[in-house]
Protein backbone atom coordinates (compact mmCIF):
# COMPACT_ATOMS: atom_id res chain seq x y z
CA UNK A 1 4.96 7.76 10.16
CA UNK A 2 4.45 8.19 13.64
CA UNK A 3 4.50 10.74 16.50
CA UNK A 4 4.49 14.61 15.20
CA UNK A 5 5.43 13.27 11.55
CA UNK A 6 1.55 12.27 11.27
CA UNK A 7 0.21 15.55 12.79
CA UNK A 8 2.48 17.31 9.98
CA UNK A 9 1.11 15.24 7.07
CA UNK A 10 -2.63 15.62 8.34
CA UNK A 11 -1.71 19.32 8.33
CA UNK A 12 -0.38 19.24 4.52
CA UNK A 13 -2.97 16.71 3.20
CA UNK A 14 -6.23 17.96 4.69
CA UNK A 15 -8.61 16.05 6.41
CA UNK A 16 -8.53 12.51 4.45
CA UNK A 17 -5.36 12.71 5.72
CA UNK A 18 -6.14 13.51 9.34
CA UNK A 19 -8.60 10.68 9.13
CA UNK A 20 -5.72 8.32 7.86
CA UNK A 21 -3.56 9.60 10.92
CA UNK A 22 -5.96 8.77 13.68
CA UNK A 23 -6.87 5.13 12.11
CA UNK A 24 -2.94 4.61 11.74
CA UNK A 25 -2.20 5.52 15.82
CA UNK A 26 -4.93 3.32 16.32
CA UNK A 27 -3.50 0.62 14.50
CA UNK A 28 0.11 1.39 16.06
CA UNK A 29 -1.55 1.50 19.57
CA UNK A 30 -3.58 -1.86 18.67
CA UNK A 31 -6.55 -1.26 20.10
CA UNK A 32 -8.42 -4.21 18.14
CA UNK A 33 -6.61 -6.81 20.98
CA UNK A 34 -9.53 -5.93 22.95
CA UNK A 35 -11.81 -4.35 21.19
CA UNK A 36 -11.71 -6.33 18.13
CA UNK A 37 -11.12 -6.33 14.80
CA UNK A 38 -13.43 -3.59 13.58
CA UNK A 39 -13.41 -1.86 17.07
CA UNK A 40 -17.06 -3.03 17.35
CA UNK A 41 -16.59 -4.77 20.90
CA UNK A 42 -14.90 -8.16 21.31
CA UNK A 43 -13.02 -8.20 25.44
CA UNK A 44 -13.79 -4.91 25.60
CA UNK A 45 -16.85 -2.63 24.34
CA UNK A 46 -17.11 -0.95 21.22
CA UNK A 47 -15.20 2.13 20.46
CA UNK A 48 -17.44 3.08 17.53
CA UNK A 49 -20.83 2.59 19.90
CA UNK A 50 -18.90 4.80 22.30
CA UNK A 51 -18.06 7.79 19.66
CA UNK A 52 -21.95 7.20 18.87
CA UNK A 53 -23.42 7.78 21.98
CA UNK A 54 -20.82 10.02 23.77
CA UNK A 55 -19.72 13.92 23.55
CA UNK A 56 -16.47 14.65 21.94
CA UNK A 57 -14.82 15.64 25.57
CA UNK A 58 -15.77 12.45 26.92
CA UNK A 59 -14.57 10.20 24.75
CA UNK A 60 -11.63 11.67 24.78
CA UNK A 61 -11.62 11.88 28.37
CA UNK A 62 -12.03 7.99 28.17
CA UNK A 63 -9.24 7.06 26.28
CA UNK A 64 -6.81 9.87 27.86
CA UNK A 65 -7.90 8.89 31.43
CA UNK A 66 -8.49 5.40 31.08
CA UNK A 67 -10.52 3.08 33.16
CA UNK A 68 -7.70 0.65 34.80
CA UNK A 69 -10.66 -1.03 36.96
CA UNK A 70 -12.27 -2.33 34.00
CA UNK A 71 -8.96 -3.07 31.90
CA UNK A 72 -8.59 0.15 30.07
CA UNK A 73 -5.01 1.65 30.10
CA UNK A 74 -4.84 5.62 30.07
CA UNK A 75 -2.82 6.92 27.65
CA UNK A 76 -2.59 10.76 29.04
CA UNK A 77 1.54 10.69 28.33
CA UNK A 78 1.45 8.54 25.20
CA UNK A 79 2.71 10.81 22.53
CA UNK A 80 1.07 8.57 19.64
CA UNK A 81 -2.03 8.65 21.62
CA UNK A 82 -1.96 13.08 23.07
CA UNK A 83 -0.73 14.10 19.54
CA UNK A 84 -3.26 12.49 17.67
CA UNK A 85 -6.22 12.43 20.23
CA UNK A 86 -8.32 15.00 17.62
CA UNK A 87 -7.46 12.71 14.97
CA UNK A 88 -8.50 9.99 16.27
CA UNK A 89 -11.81 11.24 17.46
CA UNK A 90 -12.65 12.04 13.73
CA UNK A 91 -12.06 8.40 12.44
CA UNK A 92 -14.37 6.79 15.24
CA UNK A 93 -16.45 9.82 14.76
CA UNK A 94 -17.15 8.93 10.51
CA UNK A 95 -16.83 4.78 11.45
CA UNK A 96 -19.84 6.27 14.04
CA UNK A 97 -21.95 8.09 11.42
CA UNK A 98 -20.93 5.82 8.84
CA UNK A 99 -19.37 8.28 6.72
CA UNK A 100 -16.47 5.41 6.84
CA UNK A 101 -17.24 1.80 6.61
CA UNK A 102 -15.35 -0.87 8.81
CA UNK A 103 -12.27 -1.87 7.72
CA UNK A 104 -11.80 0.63 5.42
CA UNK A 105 -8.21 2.67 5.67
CA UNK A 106 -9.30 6.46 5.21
CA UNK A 107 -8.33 7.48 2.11
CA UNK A 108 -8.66 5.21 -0.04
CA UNK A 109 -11.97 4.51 -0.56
């Protein structure tokens, strides 16, 4: 699933599911190439540090917007990316809190 077909199965499955849909547009988007594996930091920083220490609006500001100086592509007018933005706030937001441990595909835990 990809594109709208993930917003409509967070929508019928609750919010495991939405969980599941933002760690699977991260995984289509494959953000680990830079910021590793676990999105702890590897070329780039840490997305989970970032959803840690930054407002909601801001991180999402970060990854819509970009940072091309520093080697961060915006992805304002990536479908996969705009459509599941909230989603994908709310998985870096429980890997963050640790309501959801590394590596570990929402839902099935």
């Amino acid at each position: 699933m990809v594109g709208a077909s993930l917003s409509a199965h967070a929508q019928t499955q609750g919010p495991d599911a939405a969980l599941a849909d933002g760690w699977r547009a991260v995984r289509v988007a494959d953000c680990a190439r830079c910021h590793g594996k676990d999105h702890e930091g590897l070329a780039a920083p840490s997305i989970v540090g970032f959803a840690r220490t930054q407002s909601r609006e801001r991180f999402i500001a970060a990854i819509l917007d970009g940072n091309p100086q520093m080697g961060m592509p915006a992805y304002r007018g990536n479908p996969l990316i705009e459509n599941h933005i909230d989603d994908i706030y709310r998985y870096f937001a429980a890997r963050a809190d640790g309501s959801l441990a590394a590596g570990a595909m929402p839902g099935r835990e």
